[in-house]
N, C-alpha and C. Protein backbone atom coordinates (compact mmCIF):
# COMPACT_ATOMS: atom_id res chain seq x y z
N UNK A 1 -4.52 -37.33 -28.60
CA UNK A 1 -3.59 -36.21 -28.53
C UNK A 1 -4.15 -35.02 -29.31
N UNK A 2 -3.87 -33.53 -29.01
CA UNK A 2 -4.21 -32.18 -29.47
C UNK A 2 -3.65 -32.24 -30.77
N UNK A 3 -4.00 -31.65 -31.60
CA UNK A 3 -3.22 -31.41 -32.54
C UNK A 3 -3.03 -32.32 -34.01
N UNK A 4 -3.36 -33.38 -33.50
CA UNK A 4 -3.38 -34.71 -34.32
C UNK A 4 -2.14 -35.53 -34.54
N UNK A 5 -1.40 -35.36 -33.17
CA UNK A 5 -0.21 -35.85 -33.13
C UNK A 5 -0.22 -37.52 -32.87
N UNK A 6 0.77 -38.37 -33.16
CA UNK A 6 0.58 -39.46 -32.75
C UNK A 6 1.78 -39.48 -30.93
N UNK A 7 1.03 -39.91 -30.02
CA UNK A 7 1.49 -40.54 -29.18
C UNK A 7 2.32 -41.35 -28.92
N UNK A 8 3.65 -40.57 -28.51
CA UNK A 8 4.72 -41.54 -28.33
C UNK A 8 5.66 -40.71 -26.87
N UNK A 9 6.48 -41.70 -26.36
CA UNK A 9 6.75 -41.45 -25.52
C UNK A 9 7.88 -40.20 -25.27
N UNK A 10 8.48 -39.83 -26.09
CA UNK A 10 9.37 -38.74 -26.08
C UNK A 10 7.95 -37.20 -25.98
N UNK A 11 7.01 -37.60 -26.92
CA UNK A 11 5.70 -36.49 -26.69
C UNK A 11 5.40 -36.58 -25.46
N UNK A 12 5.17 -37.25 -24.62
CA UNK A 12 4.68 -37.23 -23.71
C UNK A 12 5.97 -36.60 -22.78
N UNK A 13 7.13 -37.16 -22.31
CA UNK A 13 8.19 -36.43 -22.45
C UNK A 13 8.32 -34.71 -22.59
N UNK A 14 8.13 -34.19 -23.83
CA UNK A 14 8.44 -33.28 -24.09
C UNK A 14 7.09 -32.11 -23.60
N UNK A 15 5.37 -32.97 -23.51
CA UNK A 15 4.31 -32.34 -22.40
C UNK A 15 4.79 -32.28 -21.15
N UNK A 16 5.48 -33.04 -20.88
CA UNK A 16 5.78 -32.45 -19.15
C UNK A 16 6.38 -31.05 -19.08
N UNK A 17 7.59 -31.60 -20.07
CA UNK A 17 8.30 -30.12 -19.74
C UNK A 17 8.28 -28.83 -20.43
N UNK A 18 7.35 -29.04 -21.08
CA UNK A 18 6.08 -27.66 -21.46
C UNK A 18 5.75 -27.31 -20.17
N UNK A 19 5.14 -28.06 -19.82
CA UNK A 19 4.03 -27.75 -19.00
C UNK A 19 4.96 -27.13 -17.54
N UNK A 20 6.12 -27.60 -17.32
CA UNK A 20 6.98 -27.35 -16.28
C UNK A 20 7.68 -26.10 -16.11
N UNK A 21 8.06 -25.36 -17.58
CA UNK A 21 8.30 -24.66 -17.90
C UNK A 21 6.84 -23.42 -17.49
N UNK A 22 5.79 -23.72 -18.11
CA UNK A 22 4.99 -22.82 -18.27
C UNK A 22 4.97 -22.31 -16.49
N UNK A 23 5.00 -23.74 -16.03
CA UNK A 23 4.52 -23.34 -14.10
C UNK A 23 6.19 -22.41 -13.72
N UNK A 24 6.82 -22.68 -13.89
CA UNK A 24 8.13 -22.05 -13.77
C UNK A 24 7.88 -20.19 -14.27
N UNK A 25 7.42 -20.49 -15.32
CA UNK A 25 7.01 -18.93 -15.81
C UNK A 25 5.99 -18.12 -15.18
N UNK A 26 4.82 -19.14 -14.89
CA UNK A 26 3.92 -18.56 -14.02
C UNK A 26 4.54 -17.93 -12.47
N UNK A 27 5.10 -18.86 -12.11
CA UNK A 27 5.87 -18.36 -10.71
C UNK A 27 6.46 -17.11 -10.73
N UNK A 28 7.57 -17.02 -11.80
CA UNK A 28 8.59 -16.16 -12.12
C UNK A 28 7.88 -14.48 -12.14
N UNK A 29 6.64 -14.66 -13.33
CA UNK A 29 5.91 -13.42 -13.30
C UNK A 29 5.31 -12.97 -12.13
N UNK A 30 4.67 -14.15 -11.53
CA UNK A 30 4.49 -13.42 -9.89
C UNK A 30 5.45 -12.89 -9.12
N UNK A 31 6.24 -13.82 -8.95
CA UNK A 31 7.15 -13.22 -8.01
C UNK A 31 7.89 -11.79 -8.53
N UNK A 32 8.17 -11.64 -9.66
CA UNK A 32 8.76 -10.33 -10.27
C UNK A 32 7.62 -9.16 -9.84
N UNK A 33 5.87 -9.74 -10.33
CA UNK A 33 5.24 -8.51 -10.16
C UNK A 33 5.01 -7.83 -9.15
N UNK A 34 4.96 -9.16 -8.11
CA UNK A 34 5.00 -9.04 -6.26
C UNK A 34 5.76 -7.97 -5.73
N UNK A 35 7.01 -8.48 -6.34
CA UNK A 35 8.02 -7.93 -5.88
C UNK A 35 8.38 -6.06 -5.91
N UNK A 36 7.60 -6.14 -7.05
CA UNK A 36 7.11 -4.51 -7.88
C UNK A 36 6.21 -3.88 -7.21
N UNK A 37 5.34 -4.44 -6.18
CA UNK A 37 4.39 -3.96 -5.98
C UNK A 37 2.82 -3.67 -6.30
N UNK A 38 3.15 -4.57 -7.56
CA UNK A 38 1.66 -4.83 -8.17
C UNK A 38 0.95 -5.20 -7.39
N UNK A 39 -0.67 -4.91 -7.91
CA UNK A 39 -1.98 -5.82 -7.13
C UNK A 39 -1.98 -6.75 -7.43
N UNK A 40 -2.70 -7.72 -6.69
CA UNK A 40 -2.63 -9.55 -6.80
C UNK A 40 -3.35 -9.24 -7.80
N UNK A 41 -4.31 -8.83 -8.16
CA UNK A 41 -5.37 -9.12 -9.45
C UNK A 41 -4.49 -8.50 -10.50
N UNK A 42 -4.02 -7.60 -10.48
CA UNK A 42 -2.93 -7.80 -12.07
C UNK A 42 -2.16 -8.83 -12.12
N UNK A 43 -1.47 -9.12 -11.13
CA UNK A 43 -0.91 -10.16 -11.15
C UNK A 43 -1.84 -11.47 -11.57
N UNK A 44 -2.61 -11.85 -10.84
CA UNK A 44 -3.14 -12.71 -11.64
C UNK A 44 -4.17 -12.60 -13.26
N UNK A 45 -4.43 -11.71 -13.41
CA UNK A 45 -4.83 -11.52 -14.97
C UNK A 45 -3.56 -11.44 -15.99
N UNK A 46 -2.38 -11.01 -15.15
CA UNK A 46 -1.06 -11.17 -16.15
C UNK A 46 -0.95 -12.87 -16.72
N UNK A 47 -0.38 -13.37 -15.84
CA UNK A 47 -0.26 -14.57 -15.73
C UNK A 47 -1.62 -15.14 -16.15
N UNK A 48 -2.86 -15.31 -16.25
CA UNK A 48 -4.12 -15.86 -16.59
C UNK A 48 -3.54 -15.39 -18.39
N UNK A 49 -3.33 -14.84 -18.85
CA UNK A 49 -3.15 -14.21 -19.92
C UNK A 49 -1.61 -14.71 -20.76
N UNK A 50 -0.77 -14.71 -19.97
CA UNK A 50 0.70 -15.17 -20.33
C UNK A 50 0.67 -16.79 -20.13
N UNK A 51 0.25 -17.36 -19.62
CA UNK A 51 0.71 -18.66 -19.25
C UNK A 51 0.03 -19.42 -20.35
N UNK A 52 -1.01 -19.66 -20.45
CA UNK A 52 -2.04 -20.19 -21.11
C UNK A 52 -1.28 -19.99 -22.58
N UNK A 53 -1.41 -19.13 -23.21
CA UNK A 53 -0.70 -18.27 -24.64
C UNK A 53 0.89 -19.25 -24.74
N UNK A 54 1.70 -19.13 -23.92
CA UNK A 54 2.85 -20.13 -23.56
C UNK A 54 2.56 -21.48 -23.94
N UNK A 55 1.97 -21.61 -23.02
CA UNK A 55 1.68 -23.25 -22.78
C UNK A 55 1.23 -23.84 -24.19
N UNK A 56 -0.11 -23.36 -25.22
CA UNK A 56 -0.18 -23.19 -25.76
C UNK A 56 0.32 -23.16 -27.17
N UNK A 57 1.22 -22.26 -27.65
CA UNK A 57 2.69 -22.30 -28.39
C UNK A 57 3.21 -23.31 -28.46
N UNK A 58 3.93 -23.62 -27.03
CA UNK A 58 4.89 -24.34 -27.36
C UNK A 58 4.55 -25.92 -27.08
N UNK A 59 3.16 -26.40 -26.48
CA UNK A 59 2.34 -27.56 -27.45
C UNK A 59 2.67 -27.78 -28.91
N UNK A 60 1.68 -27.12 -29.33
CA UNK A 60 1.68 -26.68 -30.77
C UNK A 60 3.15 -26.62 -31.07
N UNK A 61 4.03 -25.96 -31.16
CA UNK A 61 5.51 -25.99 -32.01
C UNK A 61 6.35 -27.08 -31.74
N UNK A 62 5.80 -27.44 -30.33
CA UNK A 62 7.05 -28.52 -30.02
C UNK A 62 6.83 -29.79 -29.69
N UNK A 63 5.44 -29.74 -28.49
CA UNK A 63 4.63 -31.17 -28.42
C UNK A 63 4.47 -32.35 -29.31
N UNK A 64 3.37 -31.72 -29.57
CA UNK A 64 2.35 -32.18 -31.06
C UNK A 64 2.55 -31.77 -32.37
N UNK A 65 3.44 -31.31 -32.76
CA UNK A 65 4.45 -30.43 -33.67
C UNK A 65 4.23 -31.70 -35.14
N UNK A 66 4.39 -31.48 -36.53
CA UNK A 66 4.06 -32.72 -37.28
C UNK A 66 5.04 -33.80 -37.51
N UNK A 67 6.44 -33.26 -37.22
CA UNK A 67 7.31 -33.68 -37.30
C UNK A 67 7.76 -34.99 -36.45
């Protein structure tokens, strides 16, 4: 595990729905920027940039967290 967390099943648990969340967010920003009229390539450098940073975080704070 990242972070130096120990492996247990609520962690693993709580990686999905990181990770579910993050794809949820990824969607969300597209479809909002789409919707705006943005170029696909901002759009995707937004999201290349936001998601990752997300995902990321809330590993770290909440995943693999020390607690």
């Amino acid at each position: 595990w990242s972070f130096g967390a120990r492996p247990t099943p609520a962690k693993a648990a709580m990686f999905f729905v990181v990770n579910g969340i993050g794809l949820l967010l990824n969607m969300l920003i597209a479809w909002l920027m789409e919707r705006a009229g943005v170029h696909y390539l901002l759009i995707s450098l937004t999201v290349l940039i936001v998601v990752p940073m997300f995902n990321f975080a809330g590993h770290r704070l909440i995943t693999f967290s020390a607690r």
